[in-house]
N, C-alpha and C. Protein backbone atom coordinates (compact mmCIF):
# COMPACT_ATOMS: atom_id res chain seq x y z
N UNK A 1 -13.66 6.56 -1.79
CA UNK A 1 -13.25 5.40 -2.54
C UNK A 1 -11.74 5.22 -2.45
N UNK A 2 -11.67 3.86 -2.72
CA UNK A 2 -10.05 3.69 -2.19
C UNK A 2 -9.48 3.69 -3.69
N UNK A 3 -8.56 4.16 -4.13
CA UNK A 3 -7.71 3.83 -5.14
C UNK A 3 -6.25 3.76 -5.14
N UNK A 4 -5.66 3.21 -5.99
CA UNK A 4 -3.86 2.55 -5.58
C UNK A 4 -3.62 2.67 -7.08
N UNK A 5 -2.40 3.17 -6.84
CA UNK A 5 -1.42 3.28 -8.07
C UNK A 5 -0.80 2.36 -8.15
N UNK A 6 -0.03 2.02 -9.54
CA UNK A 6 0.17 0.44 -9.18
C UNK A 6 1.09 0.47 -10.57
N UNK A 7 1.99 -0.63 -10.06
CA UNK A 7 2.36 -1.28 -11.91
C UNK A 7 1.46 -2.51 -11.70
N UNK A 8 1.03 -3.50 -12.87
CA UNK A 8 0.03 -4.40 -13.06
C UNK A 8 1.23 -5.35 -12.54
N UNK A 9 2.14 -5.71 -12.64
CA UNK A 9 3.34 -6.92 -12.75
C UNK A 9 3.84 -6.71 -11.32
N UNK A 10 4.13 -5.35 -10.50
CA UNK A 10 4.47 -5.25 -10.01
C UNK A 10 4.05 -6.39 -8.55
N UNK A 11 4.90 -7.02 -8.43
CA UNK A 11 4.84 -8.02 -7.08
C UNK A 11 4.35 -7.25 -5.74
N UNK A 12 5.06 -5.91 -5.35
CA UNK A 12 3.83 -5.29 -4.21
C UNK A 12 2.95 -4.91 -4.11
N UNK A 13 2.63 -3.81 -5.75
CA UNK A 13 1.10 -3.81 -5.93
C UNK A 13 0.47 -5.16 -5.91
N UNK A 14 0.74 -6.37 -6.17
CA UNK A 14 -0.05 -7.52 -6.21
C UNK A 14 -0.54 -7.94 -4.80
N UNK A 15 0.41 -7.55 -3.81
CA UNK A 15 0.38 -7.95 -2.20
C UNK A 15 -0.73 -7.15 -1.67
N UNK A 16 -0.08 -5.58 -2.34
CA UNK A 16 -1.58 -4.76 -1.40
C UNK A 16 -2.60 -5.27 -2.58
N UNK A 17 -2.95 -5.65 -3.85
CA UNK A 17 -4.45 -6.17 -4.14
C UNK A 17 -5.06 -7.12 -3.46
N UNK A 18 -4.04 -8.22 -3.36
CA UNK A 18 -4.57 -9.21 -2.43
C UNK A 18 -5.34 -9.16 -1.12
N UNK A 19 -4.71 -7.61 -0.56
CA UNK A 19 -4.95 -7.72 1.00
C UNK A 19 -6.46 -6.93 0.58
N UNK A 20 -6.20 -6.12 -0.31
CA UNK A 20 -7.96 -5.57 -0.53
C UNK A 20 -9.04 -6.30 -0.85
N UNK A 21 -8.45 -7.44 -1.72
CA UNK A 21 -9.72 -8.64 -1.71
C UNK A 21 -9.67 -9.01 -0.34
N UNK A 22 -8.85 -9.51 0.67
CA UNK A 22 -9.09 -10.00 1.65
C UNK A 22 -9.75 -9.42 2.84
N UNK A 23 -9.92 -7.93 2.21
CA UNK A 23 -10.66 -6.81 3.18
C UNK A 23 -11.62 -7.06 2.91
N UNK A 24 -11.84 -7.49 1.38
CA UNK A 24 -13.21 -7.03 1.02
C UNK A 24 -13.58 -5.82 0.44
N UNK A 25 -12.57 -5.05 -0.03
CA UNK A 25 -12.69 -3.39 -0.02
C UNK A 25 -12.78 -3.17 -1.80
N UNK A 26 -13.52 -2.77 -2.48
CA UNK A 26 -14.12 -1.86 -3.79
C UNK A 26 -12.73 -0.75 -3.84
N UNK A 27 -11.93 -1.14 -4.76
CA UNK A 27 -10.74 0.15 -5.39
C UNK A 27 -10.84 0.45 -7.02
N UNK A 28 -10.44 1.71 -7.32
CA UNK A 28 -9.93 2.09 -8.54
C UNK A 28 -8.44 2.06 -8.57
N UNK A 29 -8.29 1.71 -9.56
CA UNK A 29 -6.72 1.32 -10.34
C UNK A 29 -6.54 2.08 -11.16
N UNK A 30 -5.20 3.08 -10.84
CA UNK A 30 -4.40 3.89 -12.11
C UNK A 30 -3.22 3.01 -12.18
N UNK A 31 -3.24 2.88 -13.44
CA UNK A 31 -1.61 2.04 -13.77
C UNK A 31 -0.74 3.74 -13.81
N UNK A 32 0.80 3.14 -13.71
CA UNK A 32 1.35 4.41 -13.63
C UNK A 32 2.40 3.97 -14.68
N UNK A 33 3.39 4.92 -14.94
CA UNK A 33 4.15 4.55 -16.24
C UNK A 33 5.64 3.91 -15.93
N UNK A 34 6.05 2.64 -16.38
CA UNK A 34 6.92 2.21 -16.05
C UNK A 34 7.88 3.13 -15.23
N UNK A 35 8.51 4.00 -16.62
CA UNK A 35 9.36 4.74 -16.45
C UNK A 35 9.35 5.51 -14.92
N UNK A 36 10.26 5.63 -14.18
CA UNK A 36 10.10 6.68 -12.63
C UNK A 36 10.03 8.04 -13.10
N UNK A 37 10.82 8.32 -13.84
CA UNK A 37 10.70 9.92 -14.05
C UNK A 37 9.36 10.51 -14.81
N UNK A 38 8.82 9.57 -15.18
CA UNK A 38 7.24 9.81 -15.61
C UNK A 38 6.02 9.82 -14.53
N UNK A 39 6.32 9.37 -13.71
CA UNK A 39 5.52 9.16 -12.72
C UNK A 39 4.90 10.32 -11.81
N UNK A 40 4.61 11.39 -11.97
CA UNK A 40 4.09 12.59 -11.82
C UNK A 40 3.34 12.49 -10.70
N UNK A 41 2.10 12.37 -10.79
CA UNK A 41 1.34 11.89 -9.93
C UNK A 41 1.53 10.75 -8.49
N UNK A 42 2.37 10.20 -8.60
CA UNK A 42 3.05 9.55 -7.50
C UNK A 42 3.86 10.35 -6.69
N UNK A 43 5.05 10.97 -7.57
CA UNK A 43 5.55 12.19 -7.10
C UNK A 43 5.03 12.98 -6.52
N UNK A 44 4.22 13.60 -6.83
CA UNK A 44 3.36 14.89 -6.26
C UNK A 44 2.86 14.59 -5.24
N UNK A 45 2.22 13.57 -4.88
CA UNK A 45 1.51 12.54 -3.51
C UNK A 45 2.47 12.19 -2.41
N UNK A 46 3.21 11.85 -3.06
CA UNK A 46 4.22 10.90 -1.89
C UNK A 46 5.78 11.56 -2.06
N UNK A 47 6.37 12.70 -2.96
CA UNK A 47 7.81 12.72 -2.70
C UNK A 47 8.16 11.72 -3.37
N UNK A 48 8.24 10.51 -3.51
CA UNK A 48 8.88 9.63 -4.40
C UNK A 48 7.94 9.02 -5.69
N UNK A 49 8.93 7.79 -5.97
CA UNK A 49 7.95 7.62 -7.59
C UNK A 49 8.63 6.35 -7.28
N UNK A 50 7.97 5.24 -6.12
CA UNK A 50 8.06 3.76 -6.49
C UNK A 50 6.49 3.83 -5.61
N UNK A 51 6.01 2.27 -6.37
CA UNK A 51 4.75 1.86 -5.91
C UNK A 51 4.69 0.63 -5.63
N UNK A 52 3.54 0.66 -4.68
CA UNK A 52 2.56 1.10 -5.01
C UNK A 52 2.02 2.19 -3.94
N UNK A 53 0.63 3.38 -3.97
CA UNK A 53 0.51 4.05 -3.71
C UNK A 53 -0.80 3.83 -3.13
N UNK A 54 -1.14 3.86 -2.14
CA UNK A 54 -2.94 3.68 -1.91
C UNK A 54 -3.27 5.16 -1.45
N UNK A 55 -4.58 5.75 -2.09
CA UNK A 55 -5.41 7.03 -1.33
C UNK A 55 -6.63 6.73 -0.85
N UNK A 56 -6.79 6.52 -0.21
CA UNK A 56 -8.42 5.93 0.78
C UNK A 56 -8.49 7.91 1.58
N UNK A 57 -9.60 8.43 0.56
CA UNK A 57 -9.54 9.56 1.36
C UNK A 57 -8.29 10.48 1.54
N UNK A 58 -8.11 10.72 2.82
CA UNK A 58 -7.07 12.05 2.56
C UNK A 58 -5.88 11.21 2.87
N UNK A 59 -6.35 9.87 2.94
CA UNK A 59 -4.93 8.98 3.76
C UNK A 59 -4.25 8.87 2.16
N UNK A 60 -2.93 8.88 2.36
CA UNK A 60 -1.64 8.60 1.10
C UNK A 60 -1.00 7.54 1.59
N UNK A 61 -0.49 6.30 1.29
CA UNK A 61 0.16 5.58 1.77
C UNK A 61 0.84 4.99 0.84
N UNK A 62 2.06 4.77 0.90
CA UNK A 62 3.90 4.13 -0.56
C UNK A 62 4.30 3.37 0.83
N UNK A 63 4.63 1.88 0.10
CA UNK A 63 5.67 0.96 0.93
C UNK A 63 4.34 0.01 1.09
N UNK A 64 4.61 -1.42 0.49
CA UNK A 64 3.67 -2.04 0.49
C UNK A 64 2.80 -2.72 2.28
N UNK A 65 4.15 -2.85 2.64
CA UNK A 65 4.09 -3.13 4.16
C UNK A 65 3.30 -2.34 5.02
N UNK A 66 2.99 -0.68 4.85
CA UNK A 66 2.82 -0.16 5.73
C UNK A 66 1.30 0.21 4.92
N UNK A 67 0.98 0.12 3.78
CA UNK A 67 -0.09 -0.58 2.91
C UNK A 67 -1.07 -1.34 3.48
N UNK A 68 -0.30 -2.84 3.44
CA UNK A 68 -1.38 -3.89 3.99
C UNK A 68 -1.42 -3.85 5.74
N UNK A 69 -0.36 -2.76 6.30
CA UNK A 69 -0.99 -2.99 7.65
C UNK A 69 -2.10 -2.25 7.85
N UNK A 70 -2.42 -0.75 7.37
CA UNK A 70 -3.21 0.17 7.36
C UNK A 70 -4.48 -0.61 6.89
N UNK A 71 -4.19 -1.52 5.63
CA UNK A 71 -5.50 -1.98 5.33
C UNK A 71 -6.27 -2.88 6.32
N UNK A 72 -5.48 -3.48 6.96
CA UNK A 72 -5.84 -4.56 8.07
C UNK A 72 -6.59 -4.25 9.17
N UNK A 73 -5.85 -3.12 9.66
CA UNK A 73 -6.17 -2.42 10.64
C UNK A 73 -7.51 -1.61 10.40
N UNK A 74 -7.57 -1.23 9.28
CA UNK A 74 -8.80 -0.25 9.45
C UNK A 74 -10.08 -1.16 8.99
N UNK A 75 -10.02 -2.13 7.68
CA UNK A 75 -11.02 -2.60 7.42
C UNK A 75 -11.03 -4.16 7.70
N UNK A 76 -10.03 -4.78 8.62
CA UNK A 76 -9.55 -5.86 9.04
C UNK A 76 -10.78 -6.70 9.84
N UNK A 77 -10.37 -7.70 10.01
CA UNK A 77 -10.70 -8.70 11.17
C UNK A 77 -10.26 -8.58 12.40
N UNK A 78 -10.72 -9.53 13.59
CA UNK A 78 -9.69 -9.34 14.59
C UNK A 78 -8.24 -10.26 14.34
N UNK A 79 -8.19 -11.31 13.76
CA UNK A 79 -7.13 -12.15 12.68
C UNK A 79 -6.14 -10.76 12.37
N UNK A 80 -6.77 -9.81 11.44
CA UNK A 80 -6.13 -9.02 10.93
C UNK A 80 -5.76 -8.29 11.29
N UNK A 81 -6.06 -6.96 12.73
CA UNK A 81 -5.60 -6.47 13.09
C UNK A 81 -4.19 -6.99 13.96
N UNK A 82 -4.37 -8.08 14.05
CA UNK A 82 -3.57 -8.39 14.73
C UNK A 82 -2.37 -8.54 13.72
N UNK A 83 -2.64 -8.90 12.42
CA UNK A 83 -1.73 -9.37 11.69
C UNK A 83 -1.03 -8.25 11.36
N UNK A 84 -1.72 -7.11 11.06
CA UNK A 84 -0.85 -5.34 11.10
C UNK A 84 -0.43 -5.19 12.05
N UNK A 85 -0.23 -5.79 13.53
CA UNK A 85 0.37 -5.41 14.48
C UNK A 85 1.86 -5.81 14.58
N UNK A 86 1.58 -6.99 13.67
CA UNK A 86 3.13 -8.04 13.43
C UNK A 86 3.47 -7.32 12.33
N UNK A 87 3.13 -7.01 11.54
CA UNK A 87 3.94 -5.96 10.30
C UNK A 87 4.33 -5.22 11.03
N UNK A 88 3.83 -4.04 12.01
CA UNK A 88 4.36 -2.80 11.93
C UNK A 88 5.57 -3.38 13.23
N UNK A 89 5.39 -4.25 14.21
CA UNK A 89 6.40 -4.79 14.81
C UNK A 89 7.73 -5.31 13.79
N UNK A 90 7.85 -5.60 12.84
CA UNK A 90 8.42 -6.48 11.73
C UNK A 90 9.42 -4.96 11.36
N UNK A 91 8.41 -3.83 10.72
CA UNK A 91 9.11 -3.04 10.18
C UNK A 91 10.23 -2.15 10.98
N UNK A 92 9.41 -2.11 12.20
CA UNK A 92 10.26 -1.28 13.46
C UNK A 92 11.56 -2.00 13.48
N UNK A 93 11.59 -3.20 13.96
CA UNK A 93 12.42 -4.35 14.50
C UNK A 93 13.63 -4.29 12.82
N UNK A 94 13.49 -4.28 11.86
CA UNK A 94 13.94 -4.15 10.76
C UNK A 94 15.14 -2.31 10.90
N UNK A 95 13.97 -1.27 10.90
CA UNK A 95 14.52 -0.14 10.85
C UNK A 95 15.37 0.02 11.89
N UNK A 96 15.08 -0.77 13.16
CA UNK A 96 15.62 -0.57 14.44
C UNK A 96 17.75 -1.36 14.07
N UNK A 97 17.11 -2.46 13.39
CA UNK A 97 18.66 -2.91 13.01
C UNK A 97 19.77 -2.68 11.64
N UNK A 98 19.19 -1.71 11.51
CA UNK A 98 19.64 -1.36 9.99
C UNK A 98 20.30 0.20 10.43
């Protein structure tokens, strides 16, 4: 089962929900606690404490971008895979100029 940590308000958790309706994909939702230094469980998973967080299995994934490409890609369309191909081109091309 897929589940994602999330703030409810939070604008990227909202991006990766979207992309899971658009998968089509069944998740559980832990809200996590505003506060970062409360965030335990994010921590422990990922090294950091911003979200959102998806666990599909043994996969861990923080950074909404690299989120909805994974989601695309694995439970995607052919539309969609393609569309994770332009994210992860996007993010490279980004890290590459920074």
């Amino acid at each position: 089962m897929i589940t994602l940590l999330q703030l409810r308000k939070c604008p990227w958790s909202a991006a990766v929900r979207q992309t899971l309706a658009n998968v089509e994909q069944h998740y559980g939702v832990v809200q996590v606690p505003y506060d970062r230094a409360l965030r335990h469980e994010v921590i422990a998973l990922t090294g950091q404490d911003k979200t959102p967080v998806l666990i599909d299995g043994d996969t861990v994934l923080w950074d909404s971008r690299t989120i909805v490409a994974y989601l695309y890609d694995t439970y995607g369309d052919a539309r969609q895979h393609e569309r994770a191909h332009e994210i992860r081109d996007e993010m490279r091309d980004a890290a590459r100029a920074a």
